[in-house]
C-alpha atoms as a PDB file:
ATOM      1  CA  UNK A   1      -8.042   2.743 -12.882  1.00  0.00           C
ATOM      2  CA  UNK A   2      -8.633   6.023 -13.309  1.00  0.00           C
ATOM      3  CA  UNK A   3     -12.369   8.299 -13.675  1.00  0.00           C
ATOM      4  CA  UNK A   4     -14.377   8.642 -16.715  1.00  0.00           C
ATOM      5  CA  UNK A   5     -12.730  11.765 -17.880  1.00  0.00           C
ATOM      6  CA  UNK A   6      -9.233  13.181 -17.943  1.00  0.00           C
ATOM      7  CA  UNK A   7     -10.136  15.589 -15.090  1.00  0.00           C
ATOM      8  CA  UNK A   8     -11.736  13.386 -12.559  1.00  0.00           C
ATOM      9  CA  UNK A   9     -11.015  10.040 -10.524  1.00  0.00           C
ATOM     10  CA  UNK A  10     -12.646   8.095  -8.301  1.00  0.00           C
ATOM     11  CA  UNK A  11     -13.319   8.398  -4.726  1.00  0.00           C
ATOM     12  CA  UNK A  12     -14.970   5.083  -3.767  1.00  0.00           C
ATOM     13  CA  UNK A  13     -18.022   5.123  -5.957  1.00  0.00           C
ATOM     14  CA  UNK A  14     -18.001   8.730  -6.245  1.00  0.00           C
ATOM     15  CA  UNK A  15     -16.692  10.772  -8.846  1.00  0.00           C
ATOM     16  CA  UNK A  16     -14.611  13.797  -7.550  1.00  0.00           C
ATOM     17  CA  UNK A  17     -12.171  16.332  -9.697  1.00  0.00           C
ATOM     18  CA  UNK A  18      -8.857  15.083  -9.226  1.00  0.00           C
ATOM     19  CA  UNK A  19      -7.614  17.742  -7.174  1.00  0.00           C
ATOM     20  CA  UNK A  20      -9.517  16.751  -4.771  1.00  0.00           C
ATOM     21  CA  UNK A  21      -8.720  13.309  -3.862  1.00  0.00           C
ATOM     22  CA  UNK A  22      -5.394  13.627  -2.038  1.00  0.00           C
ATOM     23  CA  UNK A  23      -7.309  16.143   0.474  1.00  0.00           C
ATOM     24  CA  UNK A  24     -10.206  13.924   1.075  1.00  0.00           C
ATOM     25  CA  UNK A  25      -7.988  10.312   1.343  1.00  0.00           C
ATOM     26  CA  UNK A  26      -5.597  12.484   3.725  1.00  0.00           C
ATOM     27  CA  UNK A  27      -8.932  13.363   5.806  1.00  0.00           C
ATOM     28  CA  UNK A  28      -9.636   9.233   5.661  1.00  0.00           C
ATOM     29  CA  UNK A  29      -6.220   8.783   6.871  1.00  0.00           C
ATOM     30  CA  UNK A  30      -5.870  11.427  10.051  1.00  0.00           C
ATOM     31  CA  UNK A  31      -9.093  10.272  11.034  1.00  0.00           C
ATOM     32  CA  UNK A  32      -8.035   6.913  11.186  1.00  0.00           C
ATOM     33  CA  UNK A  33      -4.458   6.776  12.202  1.00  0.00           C
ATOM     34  CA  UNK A  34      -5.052   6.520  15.479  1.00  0.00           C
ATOM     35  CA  UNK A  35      -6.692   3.279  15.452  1.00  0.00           C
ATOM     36  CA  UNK A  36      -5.371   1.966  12.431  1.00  0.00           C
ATOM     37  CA  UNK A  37      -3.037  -1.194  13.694  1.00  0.00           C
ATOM     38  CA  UNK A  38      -6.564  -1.870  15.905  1.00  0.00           C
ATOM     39  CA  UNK A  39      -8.950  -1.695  13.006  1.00  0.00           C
ATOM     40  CA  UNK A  40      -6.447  -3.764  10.399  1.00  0.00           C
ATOM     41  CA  UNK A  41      -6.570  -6.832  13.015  1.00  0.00           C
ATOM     42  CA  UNK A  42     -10.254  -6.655  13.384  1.00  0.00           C
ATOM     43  CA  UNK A  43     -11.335  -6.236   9.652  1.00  0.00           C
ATOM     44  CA  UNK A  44      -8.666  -8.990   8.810  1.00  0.00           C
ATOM     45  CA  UNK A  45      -9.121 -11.701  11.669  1.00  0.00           C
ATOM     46  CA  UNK A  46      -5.520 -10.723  11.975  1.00  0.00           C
ATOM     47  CA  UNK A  47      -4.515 -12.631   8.580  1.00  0.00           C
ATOM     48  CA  UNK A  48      -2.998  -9.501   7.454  1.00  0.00           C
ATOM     49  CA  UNK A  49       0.066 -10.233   9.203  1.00  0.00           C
ATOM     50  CA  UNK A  50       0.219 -13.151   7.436  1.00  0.00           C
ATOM     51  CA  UNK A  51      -0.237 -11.629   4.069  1.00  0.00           C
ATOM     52  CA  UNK A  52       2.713  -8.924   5.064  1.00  0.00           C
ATOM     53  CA  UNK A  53       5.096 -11.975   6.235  1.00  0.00           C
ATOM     54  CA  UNK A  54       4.485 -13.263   2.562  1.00  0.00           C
ATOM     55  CA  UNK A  55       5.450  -9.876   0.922  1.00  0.00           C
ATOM     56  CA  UNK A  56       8.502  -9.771   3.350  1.00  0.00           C
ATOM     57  CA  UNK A  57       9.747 -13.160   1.889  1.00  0.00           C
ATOM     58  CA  UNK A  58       9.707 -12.137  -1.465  1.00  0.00           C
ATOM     59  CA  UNK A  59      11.954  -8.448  -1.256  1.00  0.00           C
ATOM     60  CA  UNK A  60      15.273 -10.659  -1.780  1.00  0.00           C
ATOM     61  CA  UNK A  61      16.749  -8.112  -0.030  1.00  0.00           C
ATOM     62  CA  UNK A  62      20.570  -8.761   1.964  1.00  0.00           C
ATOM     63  CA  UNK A  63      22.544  -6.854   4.744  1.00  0.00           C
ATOM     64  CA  UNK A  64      23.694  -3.345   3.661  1.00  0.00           C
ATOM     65  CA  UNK A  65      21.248  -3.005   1.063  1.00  0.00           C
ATOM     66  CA  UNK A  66      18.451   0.328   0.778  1.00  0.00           C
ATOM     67  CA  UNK A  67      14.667  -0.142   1.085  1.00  0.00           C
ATOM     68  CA  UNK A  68      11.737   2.391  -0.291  1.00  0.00           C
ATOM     69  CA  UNK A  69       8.687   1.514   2.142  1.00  0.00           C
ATOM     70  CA  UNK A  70       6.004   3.742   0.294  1.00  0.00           C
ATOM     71  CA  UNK A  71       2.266   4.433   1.541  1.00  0.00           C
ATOM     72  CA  UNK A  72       4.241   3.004   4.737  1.00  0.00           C
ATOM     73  CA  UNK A  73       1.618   4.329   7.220  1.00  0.00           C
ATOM     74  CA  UNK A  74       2.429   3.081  10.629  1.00  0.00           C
ATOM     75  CA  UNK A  75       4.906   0.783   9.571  1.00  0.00           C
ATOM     76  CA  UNK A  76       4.761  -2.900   9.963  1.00  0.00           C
ATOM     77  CA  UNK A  77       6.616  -4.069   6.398  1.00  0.00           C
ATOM     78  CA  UNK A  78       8.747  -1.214   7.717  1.00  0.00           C
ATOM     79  CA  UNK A  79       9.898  -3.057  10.404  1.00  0.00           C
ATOM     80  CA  UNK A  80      10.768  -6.103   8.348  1.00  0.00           C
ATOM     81  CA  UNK A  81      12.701  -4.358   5.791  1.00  0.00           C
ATOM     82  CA  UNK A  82      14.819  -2.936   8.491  1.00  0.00           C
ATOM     83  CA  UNK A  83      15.476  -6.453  10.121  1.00  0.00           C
ATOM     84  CA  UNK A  84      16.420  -7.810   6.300  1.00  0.00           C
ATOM     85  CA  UNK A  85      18.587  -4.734   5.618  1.00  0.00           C
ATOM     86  CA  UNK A  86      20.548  -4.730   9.017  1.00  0.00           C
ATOM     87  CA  UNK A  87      22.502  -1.911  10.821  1.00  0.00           C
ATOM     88  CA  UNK A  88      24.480  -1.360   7.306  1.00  0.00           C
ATOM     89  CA  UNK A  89      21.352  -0.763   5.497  1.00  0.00           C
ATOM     90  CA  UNK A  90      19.006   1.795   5.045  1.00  0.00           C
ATOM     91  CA  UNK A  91      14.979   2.147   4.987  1.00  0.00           C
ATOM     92  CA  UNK A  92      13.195   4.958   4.056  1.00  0.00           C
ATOM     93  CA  UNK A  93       9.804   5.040   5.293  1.00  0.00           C
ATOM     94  CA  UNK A  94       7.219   7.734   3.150  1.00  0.00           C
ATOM     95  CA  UNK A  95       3.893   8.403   3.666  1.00  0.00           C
ATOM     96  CA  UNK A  96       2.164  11.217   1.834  1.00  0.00           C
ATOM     97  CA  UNK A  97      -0.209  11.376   5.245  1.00  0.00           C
ATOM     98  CA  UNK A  98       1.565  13.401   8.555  1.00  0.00           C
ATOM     99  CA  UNK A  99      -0.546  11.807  10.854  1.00  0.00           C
ATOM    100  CA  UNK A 100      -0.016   8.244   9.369  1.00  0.00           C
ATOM    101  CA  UNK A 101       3.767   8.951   9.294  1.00  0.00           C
ATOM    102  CA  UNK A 102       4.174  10.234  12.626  1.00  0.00           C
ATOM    103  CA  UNK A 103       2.380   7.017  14.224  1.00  0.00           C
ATOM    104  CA  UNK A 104       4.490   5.088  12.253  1.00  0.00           C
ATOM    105  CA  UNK A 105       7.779   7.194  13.531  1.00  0.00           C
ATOM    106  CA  UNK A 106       6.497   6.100  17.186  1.00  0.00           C
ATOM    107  CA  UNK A 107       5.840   2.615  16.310  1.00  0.00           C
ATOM    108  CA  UNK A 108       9.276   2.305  14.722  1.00  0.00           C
ATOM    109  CA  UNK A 109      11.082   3.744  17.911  1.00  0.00           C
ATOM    110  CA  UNK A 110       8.738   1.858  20.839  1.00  0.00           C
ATOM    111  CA  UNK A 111       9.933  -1.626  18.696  1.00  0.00           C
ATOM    112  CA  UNK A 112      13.532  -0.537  18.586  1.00  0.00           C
ATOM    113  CA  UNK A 113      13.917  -0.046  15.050  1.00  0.00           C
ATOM    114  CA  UNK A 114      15.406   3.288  14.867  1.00  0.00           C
ATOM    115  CA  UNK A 115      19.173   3.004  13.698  1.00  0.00           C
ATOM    116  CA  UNK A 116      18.433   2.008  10.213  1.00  0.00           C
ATOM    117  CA  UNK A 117      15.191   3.971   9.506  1.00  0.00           C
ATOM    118  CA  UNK A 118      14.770   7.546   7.929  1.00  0.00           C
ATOM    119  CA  UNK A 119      11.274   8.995   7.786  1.00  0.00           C
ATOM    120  CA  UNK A 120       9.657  11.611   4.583  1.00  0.00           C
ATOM    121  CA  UNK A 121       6.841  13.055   3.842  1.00  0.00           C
ATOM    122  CA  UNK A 122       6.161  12.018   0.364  1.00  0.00           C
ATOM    123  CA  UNK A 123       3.679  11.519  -2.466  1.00  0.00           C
ATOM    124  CA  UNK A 124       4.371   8.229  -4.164  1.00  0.00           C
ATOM    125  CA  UNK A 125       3.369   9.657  -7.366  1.00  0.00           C
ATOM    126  CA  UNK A 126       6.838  11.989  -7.029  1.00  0.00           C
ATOM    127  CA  UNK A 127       9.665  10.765  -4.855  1.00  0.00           C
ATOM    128  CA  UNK A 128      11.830  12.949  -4.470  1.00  0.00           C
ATOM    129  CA  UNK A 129      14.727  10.530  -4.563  1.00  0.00           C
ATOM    130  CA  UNK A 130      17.503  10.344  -6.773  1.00  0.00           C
ATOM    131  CA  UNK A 131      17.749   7.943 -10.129  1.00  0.00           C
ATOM    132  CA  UNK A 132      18.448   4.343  -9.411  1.00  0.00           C
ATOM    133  CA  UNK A 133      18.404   4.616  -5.066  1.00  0.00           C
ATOM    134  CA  UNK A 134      16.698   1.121  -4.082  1.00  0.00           C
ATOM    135  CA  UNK A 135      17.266  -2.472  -3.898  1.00  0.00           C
ATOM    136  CA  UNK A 136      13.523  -2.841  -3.155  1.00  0.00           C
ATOM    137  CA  UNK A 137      10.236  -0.793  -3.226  1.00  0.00           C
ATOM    138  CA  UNK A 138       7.484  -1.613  -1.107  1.00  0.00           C
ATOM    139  CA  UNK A 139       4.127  -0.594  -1.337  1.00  0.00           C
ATOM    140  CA  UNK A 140       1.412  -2.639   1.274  1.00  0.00           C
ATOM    141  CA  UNK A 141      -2.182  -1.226   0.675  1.00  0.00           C
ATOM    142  CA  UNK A 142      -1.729   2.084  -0.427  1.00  0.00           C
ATOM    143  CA  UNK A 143      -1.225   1.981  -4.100  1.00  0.00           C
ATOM    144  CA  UNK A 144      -5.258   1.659  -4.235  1.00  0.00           C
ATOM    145  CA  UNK A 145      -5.502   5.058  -2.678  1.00  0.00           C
ATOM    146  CA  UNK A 146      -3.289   7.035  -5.404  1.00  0.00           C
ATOM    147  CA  UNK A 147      -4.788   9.097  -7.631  1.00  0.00           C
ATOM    148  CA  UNK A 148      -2.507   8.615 -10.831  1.00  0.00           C
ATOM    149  CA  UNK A 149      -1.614   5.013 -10.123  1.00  0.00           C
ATOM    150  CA  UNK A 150       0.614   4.833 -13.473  1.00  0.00           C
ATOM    151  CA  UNK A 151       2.596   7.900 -12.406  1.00  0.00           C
ATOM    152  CA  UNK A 152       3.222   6.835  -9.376  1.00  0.00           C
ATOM    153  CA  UNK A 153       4.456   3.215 -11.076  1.00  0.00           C
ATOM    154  CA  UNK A 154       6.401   5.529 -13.037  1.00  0.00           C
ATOM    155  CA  UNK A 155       8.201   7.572 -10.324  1.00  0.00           C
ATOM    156  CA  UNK A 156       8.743   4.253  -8.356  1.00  0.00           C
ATOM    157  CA  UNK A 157      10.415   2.573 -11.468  1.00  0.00           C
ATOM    158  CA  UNK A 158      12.482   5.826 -11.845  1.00  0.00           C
ATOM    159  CA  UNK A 159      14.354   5.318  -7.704  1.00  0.00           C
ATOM    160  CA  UNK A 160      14.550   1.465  -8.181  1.00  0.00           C
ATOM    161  CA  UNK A 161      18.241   0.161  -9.343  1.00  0.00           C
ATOM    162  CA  UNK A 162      18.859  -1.828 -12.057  1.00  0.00           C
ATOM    163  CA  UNK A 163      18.029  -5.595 -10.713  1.00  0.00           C
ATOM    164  CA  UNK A 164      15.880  -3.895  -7.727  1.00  0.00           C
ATOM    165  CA  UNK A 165      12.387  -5.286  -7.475  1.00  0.00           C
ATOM    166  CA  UNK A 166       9.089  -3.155  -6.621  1.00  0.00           C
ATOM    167  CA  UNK A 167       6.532  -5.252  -4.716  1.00  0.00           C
ATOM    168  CA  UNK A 168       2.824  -4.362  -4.294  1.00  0.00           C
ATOM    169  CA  UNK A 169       0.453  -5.849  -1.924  1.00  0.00           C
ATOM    170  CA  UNK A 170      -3.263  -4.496  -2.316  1.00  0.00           C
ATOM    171  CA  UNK A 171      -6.010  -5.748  -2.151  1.00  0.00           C
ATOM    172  CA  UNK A 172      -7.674  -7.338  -5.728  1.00  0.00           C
ATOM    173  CA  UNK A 173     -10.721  -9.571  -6.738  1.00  0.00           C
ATOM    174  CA  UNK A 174     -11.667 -12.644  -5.267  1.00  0.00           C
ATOM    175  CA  UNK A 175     -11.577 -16.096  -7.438  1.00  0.00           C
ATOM    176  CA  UNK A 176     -12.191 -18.567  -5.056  1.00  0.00           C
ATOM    177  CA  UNK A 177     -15.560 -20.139  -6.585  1.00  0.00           C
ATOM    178  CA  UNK A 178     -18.401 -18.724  -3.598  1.00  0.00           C
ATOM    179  CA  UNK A 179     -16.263 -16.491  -2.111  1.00  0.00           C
ATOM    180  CA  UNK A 180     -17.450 -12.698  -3.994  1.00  0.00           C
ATOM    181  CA  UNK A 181     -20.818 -12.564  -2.364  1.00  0.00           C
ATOM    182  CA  UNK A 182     -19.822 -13.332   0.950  1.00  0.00           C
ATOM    183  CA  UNK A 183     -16.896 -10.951   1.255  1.00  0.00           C
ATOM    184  CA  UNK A 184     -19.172  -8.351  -0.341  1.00  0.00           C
ATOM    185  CA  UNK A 185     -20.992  -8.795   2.526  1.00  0.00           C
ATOM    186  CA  UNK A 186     -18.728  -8.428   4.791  1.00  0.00           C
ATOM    187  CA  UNK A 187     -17.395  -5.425   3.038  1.00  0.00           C
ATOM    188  CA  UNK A 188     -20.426  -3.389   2.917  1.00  0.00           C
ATOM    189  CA  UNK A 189     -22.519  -4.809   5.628  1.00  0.00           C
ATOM    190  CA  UNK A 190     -20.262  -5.409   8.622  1.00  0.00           C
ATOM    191  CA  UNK A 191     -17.073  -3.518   8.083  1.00  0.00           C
ATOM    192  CA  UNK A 192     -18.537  -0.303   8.544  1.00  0.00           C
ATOM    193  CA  UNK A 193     -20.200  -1.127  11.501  1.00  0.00           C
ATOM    194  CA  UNK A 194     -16.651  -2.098  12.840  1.00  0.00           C
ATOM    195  CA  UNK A 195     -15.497   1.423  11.597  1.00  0.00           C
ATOM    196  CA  UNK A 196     -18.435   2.842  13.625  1.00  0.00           C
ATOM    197  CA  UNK A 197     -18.619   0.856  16.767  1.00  0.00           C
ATOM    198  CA  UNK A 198     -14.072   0.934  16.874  1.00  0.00           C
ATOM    199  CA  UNK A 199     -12.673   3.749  15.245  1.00  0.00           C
ATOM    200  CA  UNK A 200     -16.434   5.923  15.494  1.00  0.00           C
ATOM    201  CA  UNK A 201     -15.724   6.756  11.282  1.00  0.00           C
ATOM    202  CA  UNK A 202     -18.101   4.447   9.654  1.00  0.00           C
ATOM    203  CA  UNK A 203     -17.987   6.612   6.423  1.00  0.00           C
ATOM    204  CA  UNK A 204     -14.202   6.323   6.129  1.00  0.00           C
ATOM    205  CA  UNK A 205     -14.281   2.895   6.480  1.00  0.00           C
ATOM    206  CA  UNK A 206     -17.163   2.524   3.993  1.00  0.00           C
ATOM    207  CA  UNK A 207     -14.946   4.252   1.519  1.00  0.00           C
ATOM    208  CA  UNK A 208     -12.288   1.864   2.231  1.00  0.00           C
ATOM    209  CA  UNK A 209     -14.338  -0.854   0.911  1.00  0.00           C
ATOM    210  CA  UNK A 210     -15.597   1.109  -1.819  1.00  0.00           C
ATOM    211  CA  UNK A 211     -11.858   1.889  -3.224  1.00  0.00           C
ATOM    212  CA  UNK A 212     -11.170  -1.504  -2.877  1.00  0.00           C
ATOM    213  CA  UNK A 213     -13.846  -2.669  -5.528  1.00  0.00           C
ATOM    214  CA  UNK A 214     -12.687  -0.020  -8.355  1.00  0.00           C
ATOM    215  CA  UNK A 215      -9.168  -0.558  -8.069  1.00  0.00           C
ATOM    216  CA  UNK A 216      -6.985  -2.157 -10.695  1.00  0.00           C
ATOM    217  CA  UNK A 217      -7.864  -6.245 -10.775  1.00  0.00           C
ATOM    218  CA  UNK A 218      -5.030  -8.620 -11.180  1.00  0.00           C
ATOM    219  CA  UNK A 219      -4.228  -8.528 -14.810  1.00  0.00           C
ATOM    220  CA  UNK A 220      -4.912  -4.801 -15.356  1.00  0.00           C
ATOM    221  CA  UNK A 221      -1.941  -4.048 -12.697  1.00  0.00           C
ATOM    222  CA  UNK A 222       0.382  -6.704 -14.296  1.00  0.00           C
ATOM    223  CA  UNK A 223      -0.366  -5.174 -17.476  1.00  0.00           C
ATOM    224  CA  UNK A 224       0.006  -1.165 -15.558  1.00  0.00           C
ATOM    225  CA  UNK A 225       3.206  -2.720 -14.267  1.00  0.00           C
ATOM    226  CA  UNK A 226       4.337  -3.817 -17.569  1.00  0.00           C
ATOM    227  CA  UNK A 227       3.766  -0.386 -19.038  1.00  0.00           C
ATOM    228  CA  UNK A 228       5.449   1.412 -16.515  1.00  0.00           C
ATOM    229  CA  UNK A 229       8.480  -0.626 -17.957  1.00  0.00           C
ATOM    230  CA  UNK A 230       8.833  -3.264 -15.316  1.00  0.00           C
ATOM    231  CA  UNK A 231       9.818  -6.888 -16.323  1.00  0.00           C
ATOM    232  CA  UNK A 232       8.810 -10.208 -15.210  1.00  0.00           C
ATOM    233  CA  UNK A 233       5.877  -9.151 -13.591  1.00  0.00           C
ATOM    234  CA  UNK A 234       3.767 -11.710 -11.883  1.00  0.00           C
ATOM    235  CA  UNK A 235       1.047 -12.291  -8.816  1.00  0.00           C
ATOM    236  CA  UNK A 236       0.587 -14.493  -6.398  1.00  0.00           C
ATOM    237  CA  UNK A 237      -3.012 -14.301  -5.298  1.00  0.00           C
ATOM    238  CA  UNK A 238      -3.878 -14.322  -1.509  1.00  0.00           C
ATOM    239  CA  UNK A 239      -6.744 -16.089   0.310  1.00  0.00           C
ATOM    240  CA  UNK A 240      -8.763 -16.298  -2.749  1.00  0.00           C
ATOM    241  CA  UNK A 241      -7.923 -13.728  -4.371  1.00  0.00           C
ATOM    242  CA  UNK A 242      -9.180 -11.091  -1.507  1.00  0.00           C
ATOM    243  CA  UNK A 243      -5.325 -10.287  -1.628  1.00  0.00           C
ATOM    244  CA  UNK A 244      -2.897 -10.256  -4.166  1.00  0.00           C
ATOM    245  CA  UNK A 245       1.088  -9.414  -4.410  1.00  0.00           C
ATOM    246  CA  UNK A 246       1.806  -8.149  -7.389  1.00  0.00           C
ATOM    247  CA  UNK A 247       6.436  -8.352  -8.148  1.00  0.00           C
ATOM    248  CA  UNK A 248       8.266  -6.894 -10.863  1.00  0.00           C
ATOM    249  CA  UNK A 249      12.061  -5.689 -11.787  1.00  0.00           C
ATOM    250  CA  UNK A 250      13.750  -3.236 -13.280  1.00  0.00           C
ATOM    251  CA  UNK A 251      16.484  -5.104 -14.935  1.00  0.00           C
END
């Protein structure tokens, strides 16, 4: 989803010039990064491990194959890929935030993942990675945070082999029947507070919930996906449709 003109996009609910939002998402991000593993387990009850473990079962990926982690911030599906991929395989972890990608770096080598993982700077709307690199592309709650979403599908259809499989996990639009006002709610009510009281950034966290509400909804990425030339697209939705994992090929 993009703004209401060619030269603008949103930023949350507010309507910026699209220059502007990878500076002002990269300020939500440093001031964040710090407390970022903290603040996911608290605003998620800890279920998004779960939701990562699902997204991690469905990469089909085998020993000695390569991985494209992007948006990988501090780098839990990271850390799975690398397991899947073994000591013959190869991750490549990218975040387009220094901050984000340096906690991630640290995280990586306090769990013993280091062998197998490499570590660039990159915006996912232009990897700078040759045609046809990956077995699998990851993306885990950053796509919403892009400012051209379909370029970035683009540029991560462009790295993925023939047969790879990209994989997005983001967050989407509830359908469990009762389930909208209350996580409203909780969005706008209580997760700031959290943001205040934990991370002391209640605005960035208020943005967070903000993007979430104007990005893509299920169908609209399946049908982004599908135009970005990726085949048998699907979803699986997450607890009630709060979450959803969005797969689809390059065949």
């Amino acid at each position: 989803m993009t703004g209401n003109s060619k030269h603008t996009t949103h930023f949350g609910f507010q309507e910026i010039p699209i220059a502007e939002k990878a500076r002002r998402v990269g300020q939500v991000f440093s001031s964040v990064a710090d407390r970022y593993d903290l603040m996911n387990d608290l605003m998620s009850l800890g279920i998004h491990r779960l939701w990562k473990r699902f997204m991690l079962s469905q990469t089909g990926l085998k020993a000695g194959q390569m991985a494209l982690d992007v948006a990988g911030g501090t780098g839990d599906i990271t850390r799975g890929l690398a397991k899947q991929v073994g000591a013959n395989g190869r991750v490549l972890l990218t975040d387009i935030n220094a901050s984000m990608l340096e906690k991630g770096r640290r995280r990586m080598v306090d769990a013993g993942v280091a062998g197998n993982v490499d570590y660039v700077q990159a915006d996912a709307e232009h990897l700078p990675f040759p045609v046809n690199s990956f077995d699998c592309i990851t993306i885990a709650f950053g796509l919403r945070n892009v400012t051209r979403k379909d370029t970035a599908l683009a540029s991560m259809y462009r790295v993925l082999k023939p047969g790879g499989r990209l994989l997005i996990l983001e967050f989407s639009r509830p359908t469990a029947p009762g389930l909208k006002p209350v996580y409203d709610f909780y969005s706008f009510k209580v997760l700031p507070q959290i943001g205040k009281w934990v991370a002391r950034d209640e605005a960035s966290y208020r943005y967070l919930a903000e993007s979430i509400r104007v990005h893509p909804d299920q169908e609209t990425l399946k049908s982004m996906m599908q135009t970005a030339s990726f085949e048998r697209c699907s979803y699986f939705n997450l607890s009630g449709g709060i979450v959803a994992l969005h797969r689809g090929y390059r065949l």
